[in-house]
C-alpha atoms as a PDB file:
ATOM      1  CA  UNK A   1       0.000   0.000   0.000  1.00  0.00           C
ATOM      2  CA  UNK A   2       1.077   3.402  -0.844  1.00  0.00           C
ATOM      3  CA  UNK A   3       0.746   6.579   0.839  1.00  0.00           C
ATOM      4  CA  UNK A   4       0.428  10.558  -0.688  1.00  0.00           C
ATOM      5  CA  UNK A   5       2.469  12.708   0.549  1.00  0.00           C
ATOM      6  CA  UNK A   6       1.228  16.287   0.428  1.00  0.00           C
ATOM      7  CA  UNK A   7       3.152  18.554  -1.459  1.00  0.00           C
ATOM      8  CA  UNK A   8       5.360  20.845  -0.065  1.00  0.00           C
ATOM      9  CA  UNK A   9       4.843  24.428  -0.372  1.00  0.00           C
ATOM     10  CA  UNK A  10       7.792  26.701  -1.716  1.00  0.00           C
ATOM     11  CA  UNK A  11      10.166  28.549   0.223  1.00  0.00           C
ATOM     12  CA  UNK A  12       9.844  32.282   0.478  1.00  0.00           C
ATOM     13  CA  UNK A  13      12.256  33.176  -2.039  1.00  0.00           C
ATOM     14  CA  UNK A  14      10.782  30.214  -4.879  1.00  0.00           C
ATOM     15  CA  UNK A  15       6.977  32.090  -3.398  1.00  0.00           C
ATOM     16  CA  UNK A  16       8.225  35.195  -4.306  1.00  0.00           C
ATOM     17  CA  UNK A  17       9.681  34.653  -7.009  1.00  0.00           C
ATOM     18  CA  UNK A  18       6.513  33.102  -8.311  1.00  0.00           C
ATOM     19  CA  UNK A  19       4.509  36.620  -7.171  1.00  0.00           C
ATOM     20  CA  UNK A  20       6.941  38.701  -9.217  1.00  0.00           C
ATOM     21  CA  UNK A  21       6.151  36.461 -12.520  1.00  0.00           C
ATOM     22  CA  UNK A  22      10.081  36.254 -13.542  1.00  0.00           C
ATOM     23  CA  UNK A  23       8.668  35.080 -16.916  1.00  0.00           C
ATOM     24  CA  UNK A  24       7.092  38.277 -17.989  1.00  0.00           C
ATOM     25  CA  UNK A  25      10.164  40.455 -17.081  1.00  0.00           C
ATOM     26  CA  UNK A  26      11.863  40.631 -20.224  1.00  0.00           C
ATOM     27  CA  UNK A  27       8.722  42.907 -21.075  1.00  0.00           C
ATOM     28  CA  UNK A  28       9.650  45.769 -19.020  1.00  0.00           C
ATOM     29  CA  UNK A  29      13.391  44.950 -20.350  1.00  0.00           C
ATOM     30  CA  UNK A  30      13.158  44.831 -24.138  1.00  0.00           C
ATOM     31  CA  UNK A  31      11.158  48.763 -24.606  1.00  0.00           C
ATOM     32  CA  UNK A  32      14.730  50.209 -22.262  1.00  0.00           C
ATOM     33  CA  UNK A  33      16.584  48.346 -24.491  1.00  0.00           C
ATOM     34  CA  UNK A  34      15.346  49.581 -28.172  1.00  0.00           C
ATOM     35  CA  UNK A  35      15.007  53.062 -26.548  1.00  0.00           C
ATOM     36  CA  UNK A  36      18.363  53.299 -25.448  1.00  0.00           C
ATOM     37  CA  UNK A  37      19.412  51.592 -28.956  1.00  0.00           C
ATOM     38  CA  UNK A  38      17.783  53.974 -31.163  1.00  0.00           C
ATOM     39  CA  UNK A  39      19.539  56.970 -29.143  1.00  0.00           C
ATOM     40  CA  UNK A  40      22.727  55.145 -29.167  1.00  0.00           C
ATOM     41  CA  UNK A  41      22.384  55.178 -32.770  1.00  0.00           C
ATOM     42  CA  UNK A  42      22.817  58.905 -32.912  1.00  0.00           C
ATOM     43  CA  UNK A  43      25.845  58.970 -30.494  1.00  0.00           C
ATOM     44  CA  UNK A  44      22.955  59.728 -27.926  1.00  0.00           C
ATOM     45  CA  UNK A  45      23.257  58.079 -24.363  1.00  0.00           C
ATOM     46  CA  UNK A  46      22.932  58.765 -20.726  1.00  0.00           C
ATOM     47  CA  UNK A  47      24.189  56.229 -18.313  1.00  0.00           C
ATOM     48  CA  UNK A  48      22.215  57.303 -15.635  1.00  0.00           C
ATOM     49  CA  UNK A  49      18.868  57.580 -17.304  1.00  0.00           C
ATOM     50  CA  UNK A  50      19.639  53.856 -18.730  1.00  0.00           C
ATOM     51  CA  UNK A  51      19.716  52.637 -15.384  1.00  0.00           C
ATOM     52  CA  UNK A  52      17.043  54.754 -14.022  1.00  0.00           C
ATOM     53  CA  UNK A  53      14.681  53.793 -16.728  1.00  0.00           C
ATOM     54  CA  UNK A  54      15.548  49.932 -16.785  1.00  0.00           C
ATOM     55  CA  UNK A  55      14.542  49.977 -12.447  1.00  0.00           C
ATOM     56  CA  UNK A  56      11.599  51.799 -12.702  1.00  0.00           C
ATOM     57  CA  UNK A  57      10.825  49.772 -15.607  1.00  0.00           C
ATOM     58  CA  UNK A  58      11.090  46.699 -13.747  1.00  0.00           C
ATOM     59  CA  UNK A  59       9.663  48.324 -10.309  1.00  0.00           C
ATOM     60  CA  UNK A  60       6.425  48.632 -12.332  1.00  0.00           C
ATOM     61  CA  UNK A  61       6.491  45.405 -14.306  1.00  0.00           C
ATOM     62  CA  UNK A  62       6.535  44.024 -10.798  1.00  0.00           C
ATOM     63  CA  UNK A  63       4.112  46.180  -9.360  1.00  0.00           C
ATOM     64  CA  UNK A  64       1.602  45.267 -11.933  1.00  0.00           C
ATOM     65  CA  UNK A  65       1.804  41.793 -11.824  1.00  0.00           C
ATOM     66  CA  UNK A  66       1.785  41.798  -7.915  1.00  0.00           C
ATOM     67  CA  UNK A  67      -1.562  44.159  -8.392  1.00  0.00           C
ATOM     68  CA  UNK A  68      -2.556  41.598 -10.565  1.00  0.00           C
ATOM     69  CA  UNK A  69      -2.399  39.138  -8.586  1.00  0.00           C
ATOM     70  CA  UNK A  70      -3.914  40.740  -5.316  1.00  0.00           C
ATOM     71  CA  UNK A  71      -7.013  42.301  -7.298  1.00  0.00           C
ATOM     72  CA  UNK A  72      -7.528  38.954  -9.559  1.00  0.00           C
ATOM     73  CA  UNK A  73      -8.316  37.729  -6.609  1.00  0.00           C
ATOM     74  CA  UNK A  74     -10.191  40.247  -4.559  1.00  0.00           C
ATOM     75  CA  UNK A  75     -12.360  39.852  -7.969  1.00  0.00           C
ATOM     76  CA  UNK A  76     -13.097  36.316  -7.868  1.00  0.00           C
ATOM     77  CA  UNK A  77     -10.458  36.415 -11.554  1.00  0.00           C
ATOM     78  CA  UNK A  78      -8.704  33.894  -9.788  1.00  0.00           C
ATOM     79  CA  UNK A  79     -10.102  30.414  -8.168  1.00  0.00           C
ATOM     80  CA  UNK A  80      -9.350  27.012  -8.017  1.00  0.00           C
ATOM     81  CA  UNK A  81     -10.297  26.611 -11.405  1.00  0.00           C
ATOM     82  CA  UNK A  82      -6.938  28.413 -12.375  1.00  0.00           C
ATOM     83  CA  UNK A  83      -5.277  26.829 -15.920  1.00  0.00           C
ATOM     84  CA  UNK A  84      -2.481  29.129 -15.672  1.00  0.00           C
ATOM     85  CA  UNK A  85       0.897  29.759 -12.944  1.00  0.00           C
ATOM     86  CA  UNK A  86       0.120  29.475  -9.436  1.00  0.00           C
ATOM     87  CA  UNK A  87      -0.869  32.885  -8.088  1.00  0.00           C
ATOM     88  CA  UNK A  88       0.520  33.174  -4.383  1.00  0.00           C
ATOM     89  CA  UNK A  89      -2.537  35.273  -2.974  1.00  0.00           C
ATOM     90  CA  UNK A  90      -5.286  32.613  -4.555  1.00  0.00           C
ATOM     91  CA  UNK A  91      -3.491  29.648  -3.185  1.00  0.00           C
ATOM     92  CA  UNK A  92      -3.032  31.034   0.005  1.00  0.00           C
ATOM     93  CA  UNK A  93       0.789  31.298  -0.173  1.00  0.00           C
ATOM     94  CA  UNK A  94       1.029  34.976   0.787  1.00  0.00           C
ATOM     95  CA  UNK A  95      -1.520  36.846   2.466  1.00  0.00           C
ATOM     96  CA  UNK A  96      -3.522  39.681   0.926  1.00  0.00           C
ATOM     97  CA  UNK A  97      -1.880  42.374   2.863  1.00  0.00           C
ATOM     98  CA  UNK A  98       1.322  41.594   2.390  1.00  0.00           C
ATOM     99  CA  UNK A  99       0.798  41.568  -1.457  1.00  0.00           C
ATOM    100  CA  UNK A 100      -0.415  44.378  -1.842  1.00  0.00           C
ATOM    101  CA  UNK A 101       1.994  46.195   0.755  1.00  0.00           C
ATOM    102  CA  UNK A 102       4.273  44.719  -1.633  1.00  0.00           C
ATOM    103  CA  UNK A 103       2.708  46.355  -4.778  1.00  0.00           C
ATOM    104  CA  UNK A 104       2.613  49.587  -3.180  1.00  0.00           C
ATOM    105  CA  UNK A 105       6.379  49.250  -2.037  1.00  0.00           C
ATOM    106  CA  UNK A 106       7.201  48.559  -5.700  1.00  0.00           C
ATOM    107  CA  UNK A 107       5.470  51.492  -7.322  1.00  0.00           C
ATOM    108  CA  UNK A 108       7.349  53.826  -4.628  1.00  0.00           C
ATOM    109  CA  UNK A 109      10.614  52.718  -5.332  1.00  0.00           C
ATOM    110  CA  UNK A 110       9.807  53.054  -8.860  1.00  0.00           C
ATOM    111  CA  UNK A 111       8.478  56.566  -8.285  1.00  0.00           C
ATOM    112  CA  UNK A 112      11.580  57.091  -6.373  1.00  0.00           C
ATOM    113  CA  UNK A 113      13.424  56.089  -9.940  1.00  0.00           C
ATOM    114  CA  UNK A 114      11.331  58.433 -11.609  1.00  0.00           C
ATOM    115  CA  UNK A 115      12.271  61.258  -9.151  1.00  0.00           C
ATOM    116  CA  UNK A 116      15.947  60.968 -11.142  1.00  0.00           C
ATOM    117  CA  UNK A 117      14.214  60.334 -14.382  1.00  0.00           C
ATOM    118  CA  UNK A 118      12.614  63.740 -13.748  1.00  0.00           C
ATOM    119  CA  UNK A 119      15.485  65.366 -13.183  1.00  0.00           C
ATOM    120  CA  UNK A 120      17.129  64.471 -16.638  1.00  0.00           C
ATOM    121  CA  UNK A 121      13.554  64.733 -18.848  1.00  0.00           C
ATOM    122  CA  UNK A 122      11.602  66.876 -16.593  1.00  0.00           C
ATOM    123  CA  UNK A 123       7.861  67.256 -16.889  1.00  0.00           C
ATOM    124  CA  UNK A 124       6.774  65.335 -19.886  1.00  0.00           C
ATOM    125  CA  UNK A 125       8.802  62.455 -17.851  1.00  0.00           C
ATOM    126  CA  UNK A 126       6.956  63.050 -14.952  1.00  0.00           C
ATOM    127  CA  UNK A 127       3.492  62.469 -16.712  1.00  0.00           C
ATOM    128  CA  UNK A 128       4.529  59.331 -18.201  1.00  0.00           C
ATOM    129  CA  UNK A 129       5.743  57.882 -14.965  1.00  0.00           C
ATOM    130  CA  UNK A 130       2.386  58.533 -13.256  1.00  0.00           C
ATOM    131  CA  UNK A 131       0.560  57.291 -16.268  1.00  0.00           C
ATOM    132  CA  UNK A 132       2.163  54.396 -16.671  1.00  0.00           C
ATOM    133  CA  UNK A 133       2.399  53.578 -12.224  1.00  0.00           C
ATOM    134  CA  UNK A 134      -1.542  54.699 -12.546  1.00  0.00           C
ATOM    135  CA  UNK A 135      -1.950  52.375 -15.542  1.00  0.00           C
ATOM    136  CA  UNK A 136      -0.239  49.020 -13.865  1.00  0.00           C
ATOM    137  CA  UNK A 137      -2.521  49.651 -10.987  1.00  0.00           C
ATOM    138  CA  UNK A 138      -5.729  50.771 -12.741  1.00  0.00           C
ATOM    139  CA  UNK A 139      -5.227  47.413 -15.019  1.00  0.00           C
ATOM    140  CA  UNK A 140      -7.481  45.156 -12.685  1.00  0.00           C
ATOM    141  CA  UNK A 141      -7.444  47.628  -9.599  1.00  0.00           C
ATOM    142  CA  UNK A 142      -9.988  50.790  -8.682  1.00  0.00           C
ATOM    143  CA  UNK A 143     -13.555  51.181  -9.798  1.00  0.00           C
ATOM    144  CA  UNK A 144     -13.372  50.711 -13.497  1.00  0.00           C
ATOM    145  CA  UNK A 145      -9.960  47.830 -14.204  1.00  0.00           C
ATOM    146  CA  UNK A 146      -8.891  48.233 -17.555  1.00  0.00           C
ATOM    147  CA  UNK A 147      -8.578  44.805 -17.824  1.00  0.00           C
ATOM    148  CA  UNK A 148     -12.246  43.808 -17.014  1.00  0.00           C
ATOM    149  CA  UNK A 149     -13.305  46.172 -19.244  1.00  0.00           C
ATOM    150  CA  UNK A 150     -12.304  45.023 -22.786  1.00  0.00           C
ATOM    151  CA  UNK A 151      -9.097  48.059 -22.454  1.00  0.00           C
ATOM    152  CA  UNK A 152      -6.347  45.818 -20.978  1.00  0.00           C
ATOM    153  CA  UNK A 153      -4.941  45.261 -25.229  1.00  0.00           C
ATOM    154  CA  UNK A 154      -4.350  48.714 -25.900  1.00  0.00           C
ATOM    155  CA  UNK A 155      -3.213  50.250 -22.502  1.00  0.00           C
ATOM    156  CA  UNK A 156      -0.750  47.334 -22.697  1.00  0.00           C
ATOM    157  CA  UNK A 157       0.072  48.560 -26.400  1.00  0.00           C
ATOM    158  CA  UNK A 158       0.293  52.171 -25.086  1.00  0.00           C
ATOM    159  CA  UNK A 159       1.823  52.034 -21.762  1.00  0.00           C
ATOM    160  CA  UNK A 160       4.232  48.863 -21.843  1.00  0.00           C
ATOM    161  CA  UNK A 161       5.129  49.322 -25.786  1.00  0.00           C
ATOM    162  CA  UNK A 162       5.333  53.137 -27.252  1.00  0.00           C
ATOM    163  CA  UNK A 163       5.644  55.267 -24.105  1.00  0.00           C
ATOM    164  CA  UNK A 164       8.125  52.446 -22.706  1.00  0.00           C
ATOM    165  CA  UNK A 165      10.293  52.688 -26.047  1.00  0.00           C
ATOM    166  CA  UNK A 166       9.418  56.353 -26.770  1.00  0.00           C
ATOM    167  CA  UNK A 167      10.050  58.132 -23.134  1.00  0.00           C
ATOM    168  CA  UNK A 168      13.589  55.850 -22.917  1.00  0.00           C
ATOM    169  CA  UNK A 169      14.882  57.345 -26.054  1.00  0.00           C
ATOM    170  CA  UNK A 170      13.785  60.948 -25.053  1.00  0.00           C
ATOM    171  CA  UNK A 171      15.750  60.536 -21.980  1.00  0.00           C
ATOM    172  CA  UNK A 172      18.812  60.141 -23.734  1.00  0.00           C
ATOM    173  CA  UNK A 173      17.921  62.757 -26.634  1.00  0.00           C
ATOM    174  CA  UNK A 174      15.885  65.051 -24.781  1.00  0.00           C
ATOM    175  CA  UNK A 175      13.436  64.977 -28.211  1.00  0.00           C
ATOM    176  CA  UNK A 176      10.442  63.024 -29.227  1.00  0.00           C
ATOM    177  CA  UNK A 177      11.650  61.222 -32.028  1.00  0.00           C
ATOM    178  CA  UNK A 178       9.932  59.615 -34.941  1.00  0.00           C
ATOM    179  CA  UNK A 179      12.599  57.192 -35.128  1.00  0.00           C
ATOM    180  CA  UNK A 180      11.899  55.745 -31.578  1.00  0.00           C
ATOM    181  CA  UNK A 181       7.973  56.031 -32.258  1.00  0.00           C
ATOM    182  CA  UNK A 182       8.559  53.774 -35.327  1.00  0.00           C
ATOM    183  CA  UNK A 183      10.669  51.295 -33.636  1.00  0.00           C
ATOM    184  CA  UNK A 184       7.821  50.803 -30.098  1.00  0.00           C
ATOM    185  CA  UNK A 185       5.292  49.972 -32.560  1.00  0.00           C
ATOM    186  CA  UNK A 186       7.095  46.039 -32.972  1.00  0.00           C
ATOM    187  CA  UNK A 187       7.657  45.762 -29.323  1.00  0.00           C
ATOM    188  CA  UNK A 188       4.358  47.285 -28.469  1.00  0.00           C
ATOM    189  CA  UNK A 189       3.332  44.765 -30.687  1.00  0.00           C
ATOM    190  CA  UNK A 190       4.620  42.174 -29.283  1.00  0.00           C
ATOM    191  CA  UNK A 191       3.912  42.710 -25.816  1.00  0.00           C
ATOM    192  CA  UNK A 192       0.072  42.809 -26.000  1.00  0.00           C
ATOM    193  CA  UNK A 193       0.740  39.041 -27.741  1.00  0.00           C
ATOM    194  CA  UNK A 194       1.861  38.190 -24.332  1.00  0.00           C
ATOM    195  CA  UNK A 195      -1.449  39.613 -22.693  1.00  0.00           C
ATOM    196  CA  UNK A 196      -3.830  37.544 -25.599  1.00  0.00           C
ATOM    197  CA  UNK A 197      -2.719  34.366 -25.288  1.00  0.00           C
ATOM    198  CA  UNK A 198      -3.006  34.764 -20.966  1.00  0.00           C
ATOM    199  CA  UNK A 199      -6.812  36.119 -22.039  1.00  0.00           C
ATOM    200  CA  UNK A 200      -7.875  33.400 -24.696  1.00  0.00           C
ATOM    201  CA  UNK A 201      -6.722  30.462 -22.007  1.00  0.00           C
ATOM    202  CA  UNK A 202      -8.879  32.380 -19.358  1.00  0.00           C
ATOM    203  CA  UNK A 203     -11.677  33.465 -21.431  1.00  0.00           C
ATOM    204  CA  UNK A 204     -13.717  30.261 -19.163  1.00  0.00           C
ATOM    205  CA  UNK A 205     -12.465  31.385 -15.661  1.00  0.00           C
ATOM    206  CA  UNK A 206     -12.934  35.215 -16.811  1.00  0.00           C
ATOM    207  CA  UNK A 207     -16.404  34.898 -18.125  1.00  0.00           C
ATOM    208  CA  UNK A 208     -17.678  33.176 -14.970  1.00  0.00           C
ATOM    209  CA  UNK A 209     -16.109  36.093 -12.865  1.00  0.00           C
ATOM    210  CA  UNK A 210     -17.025  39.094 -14.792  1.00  0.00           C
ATOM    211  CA  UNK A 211     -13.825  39.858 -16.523  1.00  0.00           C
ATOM    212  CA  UNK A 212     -14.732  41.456 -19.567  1.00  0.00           C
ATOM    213  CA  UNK A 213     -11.527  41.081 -21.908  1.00  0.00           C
ATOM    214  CA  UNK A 214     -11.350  41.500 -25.731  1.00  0.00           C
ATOM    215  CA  UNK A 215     -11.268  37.339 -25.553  1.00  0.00           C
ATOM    216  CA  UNK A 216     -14.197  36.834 -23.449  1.00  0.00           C
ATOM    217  CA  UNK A 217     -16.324  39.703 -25.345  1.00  0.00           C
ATOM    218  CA  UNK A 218     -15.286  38.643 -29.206  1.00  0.00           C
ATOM    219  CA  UNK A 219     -14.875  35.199 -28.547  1.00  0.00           C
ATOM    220  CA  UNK A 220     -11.880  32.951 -29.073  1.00  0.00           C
ATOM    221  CA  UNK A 221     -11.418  32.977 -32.769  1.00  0.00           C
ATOM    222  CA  UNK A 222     -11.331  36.749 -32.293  1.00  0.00           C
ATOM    223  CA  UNK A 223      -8.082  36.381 -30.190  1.00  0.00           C
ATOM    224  CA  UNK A 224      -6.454  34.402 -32.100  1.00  0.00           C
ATOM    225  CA  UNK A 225      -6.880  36.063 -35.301  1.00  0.00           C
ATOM    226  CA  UNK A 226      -5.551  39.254 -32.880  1.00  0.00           C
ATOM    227  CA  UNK A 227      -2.438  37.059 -32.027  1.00  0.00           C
ATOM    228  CA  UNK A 228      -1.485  36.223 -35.702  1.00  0.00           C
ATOM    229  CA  UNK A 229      -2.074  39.759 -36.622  1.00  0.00           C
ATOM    230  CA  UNK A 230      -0.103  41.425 -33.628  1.00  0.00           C
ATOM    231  CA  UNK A 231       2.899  38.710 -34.020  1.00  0.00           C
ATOM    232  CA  UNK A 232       2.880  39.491 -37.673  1.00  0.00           C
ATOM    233  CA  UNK A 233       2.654  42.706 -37.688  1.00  0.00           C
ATOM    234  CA  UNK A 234       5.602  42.961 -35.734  1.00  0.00           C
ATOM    235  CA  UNK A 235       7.421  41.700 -38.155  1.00  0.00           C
ATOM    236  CA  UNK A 236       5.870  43.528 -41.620  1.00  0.00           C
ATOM    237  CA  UNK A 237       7.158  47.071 -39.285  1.00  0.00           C
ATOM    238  CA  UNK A 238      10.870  46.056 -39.763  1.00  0.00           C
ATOM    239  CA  UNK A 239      11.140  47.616 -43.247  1.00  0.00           C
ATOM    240  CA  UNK A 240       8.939  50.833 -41.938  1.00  0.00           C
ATOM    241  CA  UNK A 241      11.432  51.216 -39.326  1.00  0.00           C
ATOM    242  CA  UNK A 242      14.183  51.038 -41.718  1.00  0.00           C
ATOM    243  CA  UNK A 243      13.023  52.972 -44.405  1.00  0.00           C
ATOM    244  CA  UNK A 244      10.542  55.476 -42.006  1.00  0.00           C
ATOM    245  CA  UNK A 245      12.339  55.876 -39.728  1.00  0.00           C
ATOM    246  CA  UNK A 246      15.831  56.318 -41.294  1.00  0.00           C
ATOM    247  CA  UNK A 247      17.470  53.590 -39.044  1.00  0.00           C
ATOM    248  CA  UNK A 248      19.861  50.904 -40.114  1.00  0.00           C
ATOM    249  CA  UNK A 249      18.580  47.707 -42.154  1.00  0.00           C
ATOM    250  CA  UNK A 250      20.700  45.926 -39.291  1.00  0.00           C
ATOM    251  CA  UNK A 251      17.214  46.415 -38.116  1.00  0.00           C
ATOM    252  CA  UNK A 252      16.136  43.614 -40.053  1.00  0.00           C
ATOM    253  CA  UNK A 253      18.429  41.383 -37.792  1.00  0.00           C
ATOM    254  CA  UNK A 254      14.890  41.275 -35.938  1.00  0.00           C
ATOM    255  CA  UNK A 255      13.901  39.181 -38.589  1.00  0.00           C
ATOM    256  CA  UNK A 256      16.027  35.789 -37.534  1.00  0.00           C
ATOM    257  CA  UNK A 257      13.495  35.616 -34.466  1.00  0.00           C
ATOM    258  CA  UNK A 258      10.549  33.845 -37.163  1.00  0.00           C
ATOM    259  CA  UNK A 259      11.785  30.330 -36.203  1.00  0.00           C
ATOM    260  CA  UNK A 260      10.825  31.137 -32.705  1.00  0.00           C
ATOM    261  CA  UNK A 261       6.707  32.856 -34.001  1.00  0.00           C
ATOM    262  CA  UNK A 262       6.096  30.197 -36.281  1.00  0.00           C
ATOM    263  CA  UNK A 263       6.107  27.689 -33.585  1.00  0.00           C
ATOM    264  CA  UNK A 264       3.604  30.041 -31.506  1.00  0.00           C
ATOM    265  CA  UNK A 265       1.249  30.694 -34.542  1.00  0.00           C
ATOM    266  CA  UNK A 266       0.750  27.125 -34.859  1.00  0.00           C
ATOM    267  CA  UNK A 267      -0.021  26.560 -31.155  1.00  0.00           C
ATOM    268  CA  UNK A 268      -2.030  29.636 -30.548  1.00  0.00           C
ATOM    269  CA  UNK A 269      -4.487  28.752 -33.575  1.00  0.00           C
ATOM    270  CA  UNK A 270      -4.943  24.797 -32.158  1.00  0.00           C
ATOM    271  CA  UNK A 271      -4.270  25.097 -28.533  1.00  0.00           C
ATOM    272  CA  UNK A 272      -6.592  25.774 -25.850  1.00  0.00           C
ATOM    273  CA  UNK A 273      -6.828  25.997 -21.803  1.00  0.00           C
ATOM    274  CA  UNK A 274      -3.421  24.445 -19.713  1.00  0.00           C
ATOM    275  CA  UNK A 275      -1.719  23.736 -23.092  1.00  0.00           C
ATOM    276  CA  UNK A 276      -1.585  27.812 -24.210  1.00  0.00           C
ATOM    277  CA  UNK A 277       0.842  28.197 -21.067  1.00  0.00           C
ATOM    278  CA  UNK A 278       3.642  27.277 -23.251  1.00  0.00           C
ATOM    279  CA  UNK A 279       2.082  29.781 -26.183  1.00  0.00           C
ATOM    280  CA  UNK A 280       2.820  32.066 -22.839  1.00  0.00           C
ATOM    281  CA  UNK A 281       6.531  31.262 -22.224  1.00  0.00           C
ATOM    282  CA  UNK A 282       7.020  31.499 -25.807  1.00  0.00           C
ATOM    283  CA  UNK A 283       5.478  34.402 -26.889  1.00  0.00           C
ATOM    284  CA  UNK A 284       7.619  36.387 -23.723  1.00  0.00           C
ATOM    285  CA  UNK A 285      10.335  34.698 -25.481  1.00  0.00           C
ATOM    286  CA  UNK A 286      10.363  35.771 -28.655  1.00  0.00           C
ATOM    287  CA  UNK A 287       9.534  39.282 -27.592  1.00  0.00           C
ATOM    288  CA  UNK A 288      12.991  39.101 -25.454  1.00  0.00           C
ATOM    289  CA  UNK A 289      14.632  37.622 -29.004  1.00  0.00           C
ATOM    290  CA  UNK A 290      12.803  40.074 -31.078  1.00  0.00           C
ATOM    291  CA  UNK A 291      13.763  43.095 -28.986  1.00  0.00           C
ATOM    292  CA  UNK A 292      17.335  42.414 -28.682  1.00  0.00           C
ATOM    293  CA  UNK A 293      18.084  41.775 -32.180  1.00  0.00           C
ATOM    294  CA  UNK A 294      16.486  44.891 -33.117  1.00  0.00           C
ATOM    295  CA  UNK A 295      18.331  46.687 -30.444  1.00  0.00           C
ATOM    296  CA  UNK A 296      21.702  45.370 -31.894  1.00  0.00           C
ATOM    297  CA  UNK A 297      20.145  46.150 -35.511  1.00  0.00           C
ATOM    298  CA  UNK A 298      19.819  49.920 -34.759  1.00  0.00           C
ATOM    299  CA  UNK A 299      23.275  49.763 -32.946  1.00  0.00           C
ATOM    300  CA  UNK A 300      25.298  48.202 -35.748  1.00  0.00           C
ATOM    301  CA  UNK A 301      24.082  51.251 -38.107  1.00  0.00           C
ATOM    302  CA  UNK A 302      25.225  53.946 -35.409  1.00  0.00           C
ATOM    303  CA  UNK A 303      26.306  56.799 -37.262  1.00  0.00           C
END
């Protein structure tokens, strides 16, 4: 006769570690990294502001996905019935309070980075940071979450694409530059893939709770056909940044990263529930791929 033994919960730093969602941090990497890129280009570059803008990046990457996590589950989002990662605050790992102290802690310490941000872009900076802090908390947080409201897409387009990509590269140039507009739309892009394939495996957990995303109000096929168009429009802007933007056709470099899509497309247009948490991992993946070939793309034509 065999016995179960109970599984053992994770140690506070594996916990944590799970809270932060380690997976989705290239995201709040990749927009620093093209920003800085297409500034560095132009003999542009501020050491200070790169490091500023890469922590408070990653301060409210965190931030978000720890609000995420506390409100998903204030909300009813999240419940036993999870097909996706572990969230620490549904499965009892970390208490409520502590979460969200935790959110809050990130989001100062990122303000704090945007304090020195200020400093080197001034105002306009300072609108963007509160935007974009409001935005990762206003995503499923206040009276009206973005993401239960069909809006998560394009604030994730907005915030954690072209202001990201945008607001790095006027750091360093002190100009809002068509150049660095060009090159967010790919990673913009390419981020809010990452946030349709989480909605199309949820669209049966979100509809039961209320949450209202482009997946769950348009219906699966809808998402998908979003996926393929976002992944391949990232892509079909190469050229435009090249030839619209003036930058290098190093930029094309992106281009290598279509062994890693294909894969993706395929899975994404057959997959469905548990099995679209590998569509997850690699869609984050070839966003981190994507954006650092087209980072070294615009550096290898620096004038």
């Amino acid at each position: 006769m065999t016995m179960k033994v109970a599984p053992t919960a994770p140690g506070p730093l594996k916990t944590w570690l799970m809270a932060i969602r380690v997976p989705t941090l290239p995201a709040a990497v990749v927009p620093v990294l093209v920003g800085s890129a297409t500034a560095l280009a132009d003999r542009q570059f501020n050491a200070l502001a790169f490091v500023a803008a890469l922590l408070a990046s990653l301060l409210i990457q965190i931030g978000t996905n720890l609000a995420n996590d506390y409100f998903d589950h204030q909300k009813g989002a999240d419940t036993a019935e999870r097909l996706g990662p572990t969230r620490v605050t549904q499965s009892g790992l970390v208490p409520p309070a502590t979460v969200r102290t935790a959110m809050l802690l990130c989001f100062g310490c990122a303000a704090l980075c945007g304090a020195v941000l200020i400093y080197i872009g001034g105002w306009p900076i300072l609108l963007v940071g509160l935007l974009s802090i409001a935005s990762g908390i206003l995503y499923t947080g206040g009276p009206f979450p973005l993401g239960y409201n069909g809006l998560g897409d394009i604030f994730t387009f907005i915030f954690f694409g072209v202001v990201a990509v945008l607001g790095t590269d006027y750091l360093h140039t002190g100009a809002f530059r068509w150049v660095a507009l060009l090159a967010s739309l790919p990673v913009a892009l390419l981020v809010t893939a990452i946030i349709v394939v989480n909605n199309l495996r949820d669209v049966p957990t979100d509809r039961k709770a209320g949450k209202h995303t482009l997946a769950v109000i348009f219906g699966e096929r809808f998402a998908r056909i979003e996926y393929d168009v976002l992944v391949g429009g990232a892509f079909l802007c190469l050229p435009v940044v090249w030839l619209g933007g003036g930058a290098s056709p190093f930029t094309l470099l992106a281009w290598l990263s279509i062994p890693l899509a294909l894969p993706m497309l395929k899975l994404i247009s057959n997959e469905q529930g548990q099995a679209l948490n590998a569509g997850l991992r690699g869609t984050a993946r070839l966003h981190m791929v994507f954006g650092a070939l087209l980072a070294l793309g615009l550096l290898l034509g620096a004038r």
